[in-house]
PDB file of N, CA and C in Angstrom:
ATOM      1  N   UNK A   1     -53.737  39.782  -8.690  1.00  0.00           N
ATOM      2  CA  UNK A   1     -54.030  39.136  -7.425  1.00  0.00           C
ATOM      3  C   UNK A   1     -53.045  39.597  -6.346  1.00  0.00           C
ATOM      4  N   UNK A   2     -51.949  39.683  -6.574  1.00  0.00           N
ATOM      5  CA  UNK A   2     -50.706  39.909  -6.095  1.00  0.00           C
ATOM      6  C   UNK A   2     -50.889  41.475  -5.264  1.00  0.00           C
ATOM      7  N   UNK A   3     -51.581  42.717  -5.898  1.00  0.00           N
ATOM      8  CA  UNK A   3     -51.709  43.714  -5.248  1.00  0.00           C
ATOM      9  C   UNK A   3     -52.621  43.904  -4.432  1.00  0.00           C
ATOM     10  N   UNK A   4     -53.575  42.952  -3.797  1.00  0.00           N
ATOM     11  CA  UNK A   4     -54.459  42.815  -3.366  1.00  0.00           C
ATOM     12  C   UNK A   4     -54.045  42.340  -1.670  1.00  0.00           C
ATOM     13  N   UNK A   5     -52.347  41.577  -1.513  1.00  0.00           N
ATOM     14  CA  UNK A   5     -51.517  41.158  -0.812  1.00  0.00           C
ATOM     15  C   UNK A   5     -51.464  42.266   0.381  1.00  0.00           C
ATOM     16  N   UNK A   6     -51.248  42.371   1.934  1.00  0.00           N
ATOM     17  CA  UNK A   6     -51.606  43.291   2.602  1.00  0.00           C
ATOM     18  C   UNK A   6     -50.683  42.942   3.737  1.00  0.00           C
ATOM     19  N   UNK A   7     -49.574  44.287   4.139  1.00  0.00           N
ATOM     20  CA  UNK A   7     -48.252  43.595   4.941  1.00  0.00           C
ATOM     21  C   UNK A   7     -49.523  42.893   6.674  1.00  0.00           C
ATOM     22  N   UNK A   8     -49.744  41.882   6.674  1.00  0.00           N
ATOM     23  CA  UNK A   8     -50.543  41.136   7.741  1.00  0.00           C
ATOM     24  C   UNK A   8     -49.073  40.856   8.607  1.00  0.00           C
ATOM     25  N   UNK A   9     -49.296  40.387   9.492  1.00  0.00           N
ATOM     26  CA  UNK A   9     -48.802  39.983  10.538  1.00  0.00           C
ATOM     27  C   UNK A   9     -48.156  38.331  10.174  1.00  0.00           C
ATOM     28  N   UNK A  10     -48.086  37.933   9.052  1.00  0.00           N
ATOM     29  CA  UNK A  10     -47.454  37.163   8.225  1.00  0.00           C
ATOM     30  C   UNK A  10     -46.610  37.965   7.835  1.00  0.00           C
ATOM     31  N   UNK A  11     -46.242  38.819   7.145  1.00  0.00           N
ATOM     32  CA  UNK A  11     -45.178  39.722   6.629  1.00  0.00           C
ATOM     33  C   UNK A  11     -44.689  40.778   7.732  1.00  0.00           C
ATOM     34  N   UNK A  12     -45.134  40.655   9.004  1.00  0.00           N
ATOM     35  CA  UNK A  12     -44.319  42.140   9.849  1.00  0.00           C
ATOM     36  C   UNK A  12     -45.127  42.919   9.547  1.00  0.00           C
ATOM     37  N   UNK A  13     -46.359  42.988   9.703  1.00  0.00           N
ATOM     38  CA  UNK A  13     -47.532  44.340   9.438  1.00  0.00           C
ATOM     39  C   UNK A  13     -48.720  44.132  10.535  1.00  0.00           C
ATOM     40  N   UNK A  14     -49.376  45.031  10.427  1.00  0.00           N
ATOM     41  CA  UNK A  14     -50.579  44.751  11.124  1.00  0.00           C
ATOM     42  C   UNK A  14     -51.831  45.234  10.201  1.00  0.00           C
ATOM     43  N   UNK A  15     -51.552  45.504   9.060  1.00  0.00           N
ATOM     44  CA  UNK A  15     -52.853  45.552   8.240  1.00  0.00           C
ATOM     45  C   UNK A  15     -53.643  44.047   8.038  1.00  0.00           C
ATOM     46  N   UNK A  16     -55.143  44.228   7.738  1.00  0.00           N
ATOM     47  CA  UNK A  16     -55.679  43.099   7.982  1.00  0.00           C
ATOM     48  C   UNK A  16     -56.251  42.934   6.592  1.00  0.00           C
ATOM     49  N   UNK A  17     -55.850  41.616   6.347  1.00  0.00           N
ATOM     50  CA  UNK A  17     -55.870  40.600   5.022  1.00  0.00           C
ATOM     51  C   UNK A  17     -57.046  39.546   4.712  1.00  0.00           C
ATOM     52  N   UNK A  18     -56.999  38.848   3.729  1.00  0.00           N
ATOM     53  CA  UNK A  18     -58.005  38.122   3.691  1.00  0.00           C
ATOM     54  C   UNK A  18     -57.391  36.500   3.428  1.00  0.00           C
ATOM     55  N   UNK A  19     -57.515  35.982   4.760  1.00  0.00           N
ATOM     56  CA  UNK A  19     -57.132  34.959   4.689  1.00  0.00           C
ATOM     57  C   UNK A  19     -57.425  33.650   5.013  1.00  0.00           C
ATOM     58  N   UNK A  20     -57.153  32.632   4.225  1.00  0.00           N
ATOM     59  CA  UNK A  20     -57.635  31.185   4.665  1.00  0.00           C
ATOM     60  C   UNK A  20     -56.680  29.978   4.901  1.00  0.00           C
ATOM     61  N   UNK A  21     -57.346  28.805   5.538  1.00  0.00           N
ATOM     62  CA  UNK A  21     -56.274  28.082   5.823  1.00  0.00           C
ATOM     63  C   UNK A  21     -55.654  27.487   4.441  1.00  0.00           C
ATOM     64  N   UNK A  22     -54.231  27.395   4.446  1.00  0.00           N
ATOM     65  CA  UNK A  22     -53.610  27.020   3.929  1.00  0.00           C
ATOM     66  C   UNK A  22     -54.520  25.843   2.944  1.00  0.00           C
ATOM     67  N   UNK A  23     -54.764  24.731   3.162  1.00  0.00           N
ATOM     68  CA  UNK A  23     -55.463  23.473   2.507  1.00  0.00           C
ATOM     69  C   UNK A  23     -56.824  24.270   2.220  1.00  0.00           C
ATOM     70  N   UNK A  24     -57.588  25.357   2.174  1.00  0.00           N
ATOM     71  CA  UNK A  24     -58.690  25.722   1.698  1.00  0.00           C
ATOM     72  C   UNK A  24     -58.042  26.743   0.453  1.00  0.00           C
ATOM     73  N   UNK A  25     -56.764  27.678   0.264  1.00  0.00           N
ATOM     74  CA  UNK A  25     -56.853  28.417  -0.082  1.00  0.00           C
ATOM     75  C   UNK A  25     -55.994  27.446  -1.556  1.00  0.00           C
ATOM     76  N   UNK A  26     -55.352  26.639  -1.552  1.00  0.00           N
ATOM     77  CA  UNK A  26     -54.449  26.141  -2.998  1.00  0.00           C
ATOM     78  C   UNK A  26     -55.538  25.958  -3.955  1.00  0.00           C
ATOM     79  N   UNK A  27     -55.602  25.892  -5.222  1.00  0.00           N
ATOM     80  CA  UNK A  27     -56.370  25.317  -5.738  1.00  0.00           C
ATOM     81  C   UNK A  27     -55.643  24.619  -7.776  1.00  0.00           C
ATOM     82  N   UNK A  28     -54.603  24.012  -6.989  1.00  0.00           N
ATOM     83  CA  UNK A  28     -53.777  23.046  -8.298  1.00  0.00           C
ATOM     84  C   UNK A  28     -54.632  21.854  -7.975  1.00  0.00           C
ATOM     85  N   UNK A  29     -53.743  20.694  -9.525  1.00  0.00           N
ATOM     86  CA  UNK A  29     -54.763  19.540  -9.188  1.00  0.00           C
ATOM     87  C   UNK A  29     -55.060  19.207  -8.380  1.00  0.00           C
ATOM     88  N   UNK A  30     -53.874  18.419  -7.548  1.00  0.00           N
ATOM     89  CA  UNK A  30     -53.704  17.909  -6.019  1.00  0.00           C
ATOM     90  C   UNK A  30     -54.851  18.118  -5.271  1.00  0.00           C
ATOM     91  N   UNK A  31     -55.390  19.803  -5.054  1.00  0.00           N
ATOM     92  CA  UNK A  31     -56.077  20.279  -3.900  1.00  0.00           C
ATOM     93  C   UNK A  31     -57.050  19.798  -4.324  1.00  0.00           C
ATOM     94  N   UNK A  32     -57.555  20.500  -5.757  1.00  0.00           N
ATOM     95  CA  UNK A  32     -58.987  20.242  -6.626  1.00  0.00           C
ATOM     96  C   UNK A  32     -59.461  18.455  -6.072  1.00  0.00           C
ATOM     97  N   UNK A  33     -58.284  18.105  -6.381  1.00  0.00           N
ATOM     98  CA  UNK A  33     -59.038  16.059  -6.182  1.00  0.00           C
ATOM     99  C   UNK A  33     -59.558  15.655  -5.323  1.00  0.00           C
ATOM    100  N   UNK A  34     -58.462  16.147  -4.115  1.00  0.00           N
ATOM    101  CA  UNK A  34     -58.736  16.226  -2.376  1.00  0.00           C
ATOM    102  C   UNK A  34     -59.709  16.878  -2.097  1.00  0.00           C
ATOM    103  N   UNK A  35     -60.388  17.931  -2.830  1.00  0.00           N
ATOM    104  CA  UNK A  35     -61.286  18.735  -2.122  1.00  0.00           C
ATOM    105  C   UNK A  35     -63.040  17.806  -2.808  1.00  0.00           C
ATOM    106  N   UNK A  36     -62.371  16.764  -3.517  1.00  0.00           N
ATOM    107  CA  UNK A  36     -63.658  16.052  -4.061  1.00  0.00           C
ATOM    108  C   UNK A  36     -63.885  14.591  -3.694  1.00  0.00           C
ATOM    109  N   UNK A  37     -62.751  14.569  -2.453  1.00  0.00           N
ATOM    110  CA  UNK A  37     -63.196  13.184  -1.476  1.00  0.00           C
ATOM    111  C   UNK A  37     -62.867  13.486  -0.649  1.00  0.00           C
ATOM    112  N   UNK A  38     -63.944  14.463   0.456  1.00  0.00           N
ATOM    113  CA  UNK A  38     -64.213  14.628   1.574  1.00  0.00           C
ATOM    114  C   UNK A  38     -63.912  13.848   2.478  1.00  0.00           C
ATOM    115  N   UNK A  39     -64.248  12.639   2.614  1.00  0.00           N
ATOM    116  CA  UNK A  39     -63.633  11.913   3.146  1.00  0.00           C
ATOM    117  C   UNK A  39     -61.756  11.774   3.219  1.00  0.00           C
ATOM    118  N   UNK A  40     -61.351  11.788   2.533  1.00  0.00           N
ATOM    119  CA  UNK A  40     -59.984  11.425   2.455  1.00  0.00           C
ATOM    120  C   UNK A  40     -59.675  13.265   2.970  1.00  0.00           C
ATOM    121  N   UNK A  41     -60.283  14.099   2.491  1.00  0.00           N
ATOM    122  CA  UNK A  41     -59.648  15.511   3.374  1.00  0.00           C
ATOM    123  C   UNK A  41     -60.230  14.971   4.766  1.00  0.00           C
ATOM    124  N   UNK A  42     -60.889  14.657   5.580  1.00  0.00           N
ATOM    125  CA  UNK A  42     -61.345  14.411   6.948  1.00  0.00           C
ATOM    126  C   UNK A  42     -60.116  14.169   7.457  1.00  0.00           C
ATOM    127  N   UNK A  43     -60.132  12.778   6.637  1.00  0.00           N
ATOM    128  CA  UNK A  43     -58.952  11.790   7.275  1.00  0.00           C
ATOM    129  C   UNK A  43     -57.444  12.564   7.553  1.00  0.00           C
ATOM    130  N   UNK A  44     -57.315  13.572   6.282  1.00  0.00           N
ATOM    131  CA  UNK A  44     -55.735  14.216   6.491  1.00  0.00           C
ATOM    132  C   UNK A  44     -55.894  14.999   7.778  1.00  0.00           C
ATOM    133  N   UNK A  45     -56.933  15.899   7.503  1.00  0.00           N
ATOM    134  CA  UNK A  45     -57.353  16.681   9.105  1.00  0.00           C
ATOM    135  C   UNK A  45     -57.469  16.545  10.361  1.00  0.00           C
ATOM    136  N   UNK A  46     -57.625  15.221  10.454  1.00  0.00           N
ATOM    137  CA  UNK A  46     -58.025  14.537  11.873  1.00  0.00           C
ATOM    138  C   UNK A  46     -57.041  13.674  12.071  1.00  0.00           C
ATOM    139  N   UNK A  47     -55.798  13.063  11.508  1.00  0.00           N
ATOM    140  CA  UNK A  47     -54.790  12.277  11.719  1.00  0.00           C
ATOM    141  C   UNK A  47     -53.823  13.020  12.795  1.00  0.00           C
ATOM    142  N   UNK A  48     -53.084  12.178  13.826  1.00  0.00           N
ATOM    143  CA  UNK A  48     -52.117  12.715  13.831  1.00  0.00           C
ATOM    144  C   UNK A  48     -50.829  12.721  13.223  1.00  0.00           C
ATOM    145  N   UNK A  49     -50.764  12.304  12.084  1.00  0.00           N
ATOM    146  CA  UNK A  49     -49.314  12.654  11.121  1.00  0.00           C
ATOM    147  C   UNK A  49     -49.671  14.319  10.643  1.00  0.00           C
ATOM    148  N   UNK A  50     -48.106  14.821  10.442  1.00  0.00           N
ATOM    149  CA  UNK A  50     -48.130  16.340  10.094  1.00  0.00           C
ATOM    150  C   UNK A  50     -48.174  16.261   8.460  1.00  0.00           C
ATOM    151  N   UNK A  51     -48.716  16.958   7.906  1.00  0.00           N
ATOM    152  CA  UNK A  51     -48.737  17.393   6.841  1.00  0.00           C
ATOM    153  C   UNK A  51     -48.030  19.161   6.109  1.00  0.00           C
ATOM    154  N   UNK A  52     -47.358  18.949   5.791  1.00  0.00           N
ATOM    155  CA  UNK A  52     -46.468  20.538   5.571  1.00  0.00           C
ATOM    156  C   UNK A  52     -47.229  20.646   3.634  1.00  0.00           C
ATOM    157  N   UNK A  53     -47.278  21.845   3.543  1.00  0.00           N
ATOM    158  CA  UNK A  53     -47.267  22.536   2.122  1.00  0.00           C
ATOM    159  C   UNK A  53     -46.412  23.391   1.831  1.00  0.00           C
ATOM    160  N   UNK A  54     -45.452  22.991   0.996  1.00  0.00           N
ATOM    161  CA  UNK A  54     -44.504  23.733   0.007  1.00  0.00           C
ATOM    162  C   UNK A  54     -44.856  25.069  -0.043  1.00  0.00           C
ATOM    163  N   UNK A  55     -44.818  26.314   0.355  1.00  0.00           N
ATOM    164  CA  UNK A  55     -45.527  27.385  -0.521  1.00  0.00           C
ATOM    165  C   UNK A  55     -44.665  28.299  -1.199  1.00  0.00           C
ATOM    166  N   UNK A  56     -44.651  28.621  -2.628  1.00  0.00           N
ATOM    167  CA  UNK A  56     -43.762  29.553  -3.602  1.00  0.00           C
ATOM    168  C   UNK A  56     -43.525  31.123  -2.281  1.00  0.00           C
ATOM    169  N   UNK A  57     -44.664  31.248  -1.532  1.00  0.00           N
ATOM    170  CA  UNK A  57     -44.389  32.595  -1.016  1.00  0.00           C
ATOM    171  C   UNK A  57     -44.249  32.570   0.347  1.00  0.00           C
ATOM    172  N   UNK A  58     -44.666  31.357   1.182  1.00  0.00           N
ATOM    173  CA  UNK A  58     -44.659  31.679   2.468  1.00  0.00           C
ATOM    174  C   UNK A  58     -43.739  30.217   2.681  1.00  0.00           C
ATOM    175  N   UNK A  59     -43.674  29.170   2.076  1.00  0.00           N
ATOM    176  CA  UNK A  59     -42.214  28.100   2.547  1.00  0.00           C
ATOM    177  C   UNK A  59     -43.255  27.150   3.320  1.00  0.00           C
ATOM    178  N   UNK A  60     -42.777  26.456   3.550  1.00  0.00           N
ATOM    179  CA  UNK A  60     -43.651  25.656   4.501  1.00  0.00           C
ATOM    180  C   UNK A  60     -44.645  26.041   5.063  1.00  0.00           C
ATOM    181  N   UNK A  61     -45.608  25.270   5.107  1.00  0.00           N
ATOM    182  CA  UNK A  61     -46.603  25.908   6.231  1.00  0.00           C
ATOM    183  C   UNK A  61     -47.920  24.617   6.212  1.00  0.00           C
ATOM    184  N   UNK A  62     -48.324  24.745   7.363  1.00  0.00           N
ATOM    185  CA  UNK A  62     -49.457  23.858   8.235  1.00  0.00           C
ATOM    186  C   UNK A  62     -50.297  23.529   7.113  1.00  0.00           C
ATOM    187  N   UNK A  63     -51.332  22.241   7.239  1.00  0.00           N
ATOM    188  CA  UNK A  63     -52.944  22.921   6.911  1.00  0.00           C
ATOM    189  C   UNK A  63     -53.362  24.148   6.597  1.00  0.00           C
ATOM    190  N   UNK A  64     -53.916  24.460   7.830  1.00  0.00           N
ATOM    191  CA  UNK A  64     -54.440  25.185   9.002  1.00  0.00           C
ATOM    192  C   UNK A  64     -54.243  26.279   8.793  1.00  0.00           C
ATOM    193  N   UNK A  65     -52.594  26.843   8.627  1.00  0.00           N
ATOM    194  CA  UNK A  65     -52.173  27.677   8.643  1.00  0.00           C
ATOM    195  C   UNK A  65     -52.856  28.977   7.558  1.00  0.00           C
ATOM    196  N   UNK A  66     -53.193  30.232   8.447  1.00  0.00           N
ATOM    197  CA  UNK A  66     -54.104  31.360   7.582  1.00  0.00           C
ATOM    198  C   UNK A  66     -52.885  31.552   6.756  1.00  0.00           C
ATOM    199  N   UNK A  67     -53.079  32.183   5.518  1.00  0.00           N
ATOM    200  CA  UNK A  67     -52.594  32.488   4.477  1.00  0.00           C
ATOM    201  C   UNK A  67     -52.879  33.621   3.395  1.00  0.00           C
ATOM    202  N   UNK A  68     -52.665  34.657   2.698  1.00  0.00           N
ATOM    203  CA  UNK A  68     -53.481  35.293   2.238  1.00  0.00           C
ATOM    204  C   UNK A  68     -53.353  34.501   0.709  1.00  0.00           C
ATOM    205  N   UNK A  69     -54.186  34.961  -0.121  1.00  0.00           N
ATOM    206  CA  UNK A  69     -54.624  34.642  -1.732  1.00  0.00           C
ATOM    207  C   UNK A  69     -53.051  35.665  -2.459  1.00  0.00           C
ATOM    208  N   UNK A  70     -52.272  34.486  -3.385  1.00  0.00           N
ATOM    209  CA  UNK A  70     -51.418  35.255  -4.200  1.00  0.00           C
ATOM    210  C   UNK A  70     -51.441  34.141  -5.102  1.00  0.00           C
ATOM    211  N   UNK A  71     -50.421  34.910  -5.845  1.00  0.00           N
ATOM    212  CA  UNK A  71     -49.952  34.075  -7.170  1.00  0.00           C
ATOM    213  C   UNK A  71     -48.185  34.093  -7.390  1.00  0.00           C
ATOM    214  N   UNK A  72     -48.056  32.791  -7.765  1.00  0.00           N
ATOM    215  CA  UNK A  72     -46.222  32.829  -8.200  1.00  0.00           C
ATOM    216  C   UNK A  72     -46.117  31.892  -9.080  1.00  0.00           C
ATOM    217  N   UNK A  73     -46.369  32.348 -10.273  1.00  0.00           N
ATOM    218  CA  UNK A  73     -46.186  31.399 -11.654  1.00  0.00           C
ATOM    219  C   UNK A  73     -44.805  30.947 -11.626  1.00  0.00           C
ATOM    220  N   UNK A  74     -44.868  30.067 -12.330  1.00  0.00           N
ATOM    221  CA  UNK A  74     -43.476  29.026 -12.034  1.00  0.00           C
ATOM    222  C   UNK A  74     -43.565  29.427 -14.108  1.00  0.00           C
ATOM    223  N   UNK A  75     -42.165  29.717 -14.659  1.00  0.00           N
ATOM    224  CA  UNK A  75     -42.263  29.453 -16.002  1.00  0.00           C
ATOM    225  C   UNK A  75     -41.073  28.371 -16.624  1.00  0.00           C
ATOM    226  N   UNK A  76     -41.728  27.896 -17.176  1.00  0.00           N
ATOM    227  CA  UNK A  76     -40.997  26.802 -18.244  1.00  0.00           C
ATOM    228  C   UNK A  76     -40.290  27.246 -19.396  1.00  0.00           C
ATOM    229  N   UNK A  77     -39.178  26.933 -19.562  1.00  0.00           N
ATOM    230  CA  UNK A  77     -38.436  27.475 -20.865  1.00  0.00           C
ATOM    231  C   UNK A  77     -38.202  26.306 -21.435  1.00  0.00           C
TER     232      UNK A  77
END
């Protein structure tokens, strides 16, 4: 998945990537649940409280925010 990654204008590039907003592109439990009461995603979307996402590769970031598709396994010892 990882080589598929494209220096975008997220990384200091201008090659063009394939990207989605942040809250469309996760897909751990969390997102999976949220993405199965529409309603309750409305509500995060349309509030004005901020919502930030942790990301292993890009650090914080919006909703909203475009993003490209990667992977960063976390391992357990």
């Amino acid at each position: 998945m990882n080589q598929n990654l494209k220096e975008g204008p997220d990384f200091g590039g201008t090659e063009k990537g394939e990207y989605l907003p942040a809250i469309m592109r996760y897909s751990g439990r969390y997102y999976n649940a949220l993405s199965q009461k529409i309603s309750f995603l409305y509500e995060i979307l349309t509030t004005p409280h901020n919502f930030l996402i942790l990301s292993g590769l890009y650090g914080l970031v919006t909703l909203s925010e475009p993003i490209q598709r990667y992977t960063c396994p976390v391992e357990i010892e």
